[in-house]
Protein backbone atom coordinates (compact mmCIF):
# COMPACT_ATOMS: atom_id res chain seq x y z
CA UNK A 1 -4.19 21.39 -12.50
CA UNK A 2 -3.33 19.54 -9.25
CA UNK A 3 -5.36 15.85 -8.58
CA UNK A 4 -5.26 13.92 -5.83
CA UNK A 5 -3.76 10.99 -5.69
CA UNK A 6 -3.92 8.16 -3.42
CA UNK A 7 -0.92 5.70 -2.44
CA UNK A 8 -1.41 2.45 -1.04
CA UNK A 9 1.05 0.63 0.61
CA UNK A 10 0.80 -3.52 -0.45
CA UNK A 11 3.03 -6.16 0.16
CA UNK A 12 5.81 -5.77 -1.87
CA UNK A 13 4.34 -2.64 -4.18
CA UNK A 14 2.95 0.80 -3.95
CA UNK A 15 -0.53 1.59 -5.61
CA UNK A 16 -1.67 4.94 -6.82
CA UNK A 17 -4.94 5.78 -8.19
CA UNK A 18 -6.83 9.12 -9.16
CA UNK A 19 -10.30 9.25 -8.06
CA UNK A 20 -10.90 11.90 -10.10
CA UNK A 21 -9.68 10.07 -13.61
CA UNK A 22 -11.16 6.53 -13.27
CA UNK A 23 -8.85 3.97 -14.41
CA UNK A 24 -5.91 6.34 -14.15
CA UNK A 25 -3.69 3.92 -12.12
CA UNK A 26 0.06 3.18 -11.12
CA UNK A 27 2.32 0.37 -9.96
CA UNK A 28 5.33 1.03 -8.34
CA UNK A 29 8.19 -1.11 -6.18
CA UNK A 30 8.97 2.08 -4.56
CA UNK A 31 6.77 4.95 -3.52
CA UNK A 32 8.88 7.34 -5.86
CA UNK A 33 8.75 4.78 -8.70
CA UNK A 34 5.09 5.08 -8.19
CA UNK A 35 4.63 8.78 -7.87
CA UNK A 36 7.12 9.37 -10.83
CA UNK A 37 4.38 6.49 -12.86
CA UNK A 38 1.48 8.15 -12.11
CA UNK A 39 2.35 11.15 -12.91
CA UNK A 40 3.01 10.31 -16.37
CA UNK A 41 -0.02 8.30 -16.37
CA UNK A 42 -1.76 11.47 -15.77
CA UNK A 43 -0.96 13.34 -18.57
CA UNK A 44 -1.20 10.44 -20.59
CA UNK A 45 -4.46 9.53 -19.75
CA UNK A 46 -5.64 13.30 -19.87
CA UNK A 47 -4.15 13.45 -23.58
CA UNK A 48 -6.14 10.52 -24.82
CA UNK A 49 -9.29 11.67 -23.13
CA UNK A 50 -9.04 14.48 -25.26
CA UNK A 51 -7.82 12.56 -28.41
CA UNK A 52 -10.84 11.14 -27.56
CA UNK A 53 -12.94 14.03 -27.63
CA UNK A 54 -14.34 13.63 -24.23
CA UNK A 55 -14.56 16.00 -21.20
CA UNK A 56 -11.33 15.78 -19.15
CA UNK A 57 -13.25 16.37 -15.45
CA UNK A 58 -11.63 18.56 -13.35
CA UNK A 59 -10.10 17.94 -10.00
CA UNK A 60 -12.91 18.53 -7.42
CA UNK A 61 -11.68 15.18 -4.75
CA UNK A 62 -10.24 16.93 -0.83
CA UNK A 63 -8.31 14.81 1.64
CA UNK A 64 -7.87 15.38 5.38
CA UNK A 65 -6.06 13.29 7.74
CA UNK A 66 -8.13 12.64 10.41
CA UNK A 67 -6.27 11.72 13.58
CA UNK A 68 -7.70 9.31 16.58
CA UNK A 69 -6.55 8.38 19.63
CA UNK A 70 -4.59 5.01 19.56
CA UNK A 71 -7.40 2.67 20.72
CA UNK A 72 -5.79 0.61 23.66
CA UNK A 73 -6.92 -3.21 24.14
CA UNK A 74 -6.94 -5.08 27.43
CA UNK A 75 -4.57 -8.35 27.44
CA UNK A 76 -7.64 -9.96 27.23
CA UNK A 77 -8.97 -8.52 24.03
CA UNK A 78 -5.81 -9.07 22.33
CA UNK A 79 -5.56 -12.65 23.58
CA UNK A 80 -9.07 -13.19 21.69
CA UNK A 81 -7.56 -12.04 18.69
CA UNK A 82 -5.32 -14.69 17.91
């Protein structure tokens, strides 16, 4: 089975979630560290969803990147900002 998983970049950490496995979640420093942890988290948490005797759902969540053109701001605008 393939989920998706998505990273988020923090601070000082890397976040990964599966939206299709609520609370299947991962903290990493690096985003390998993280991939590698929620990886493992996925399997784990699939094995005790079934130790549990409840319905492992299966992956059904798509991503697309959707690109934009950069938005450009006057001097101005940006002066307002800060």
């Amino acid at each position: 089975m393939e989920y998706l998983v998505v990273i988020e970049k923090g601070e000082s950490s890397y976040g990964a979630y599966v939206p299709d496995l609520p609370g299947c979640v991962a903290i990493g420093e690096t985003r390998p560290k993280v991939l590698k942890l929620i990886r493992e988290g996925i399997a784990l948490h699939i094995e005790a969803m079934r130790e549990a005797g409840e319905i492992v759902p299966p992956p059904t969540s798509k991503s697309e990147v959707v690109r934009i053109p950069a938005a450009k701001q006057s001097v101005r605008a940006t002066a307002q900002l800060r």
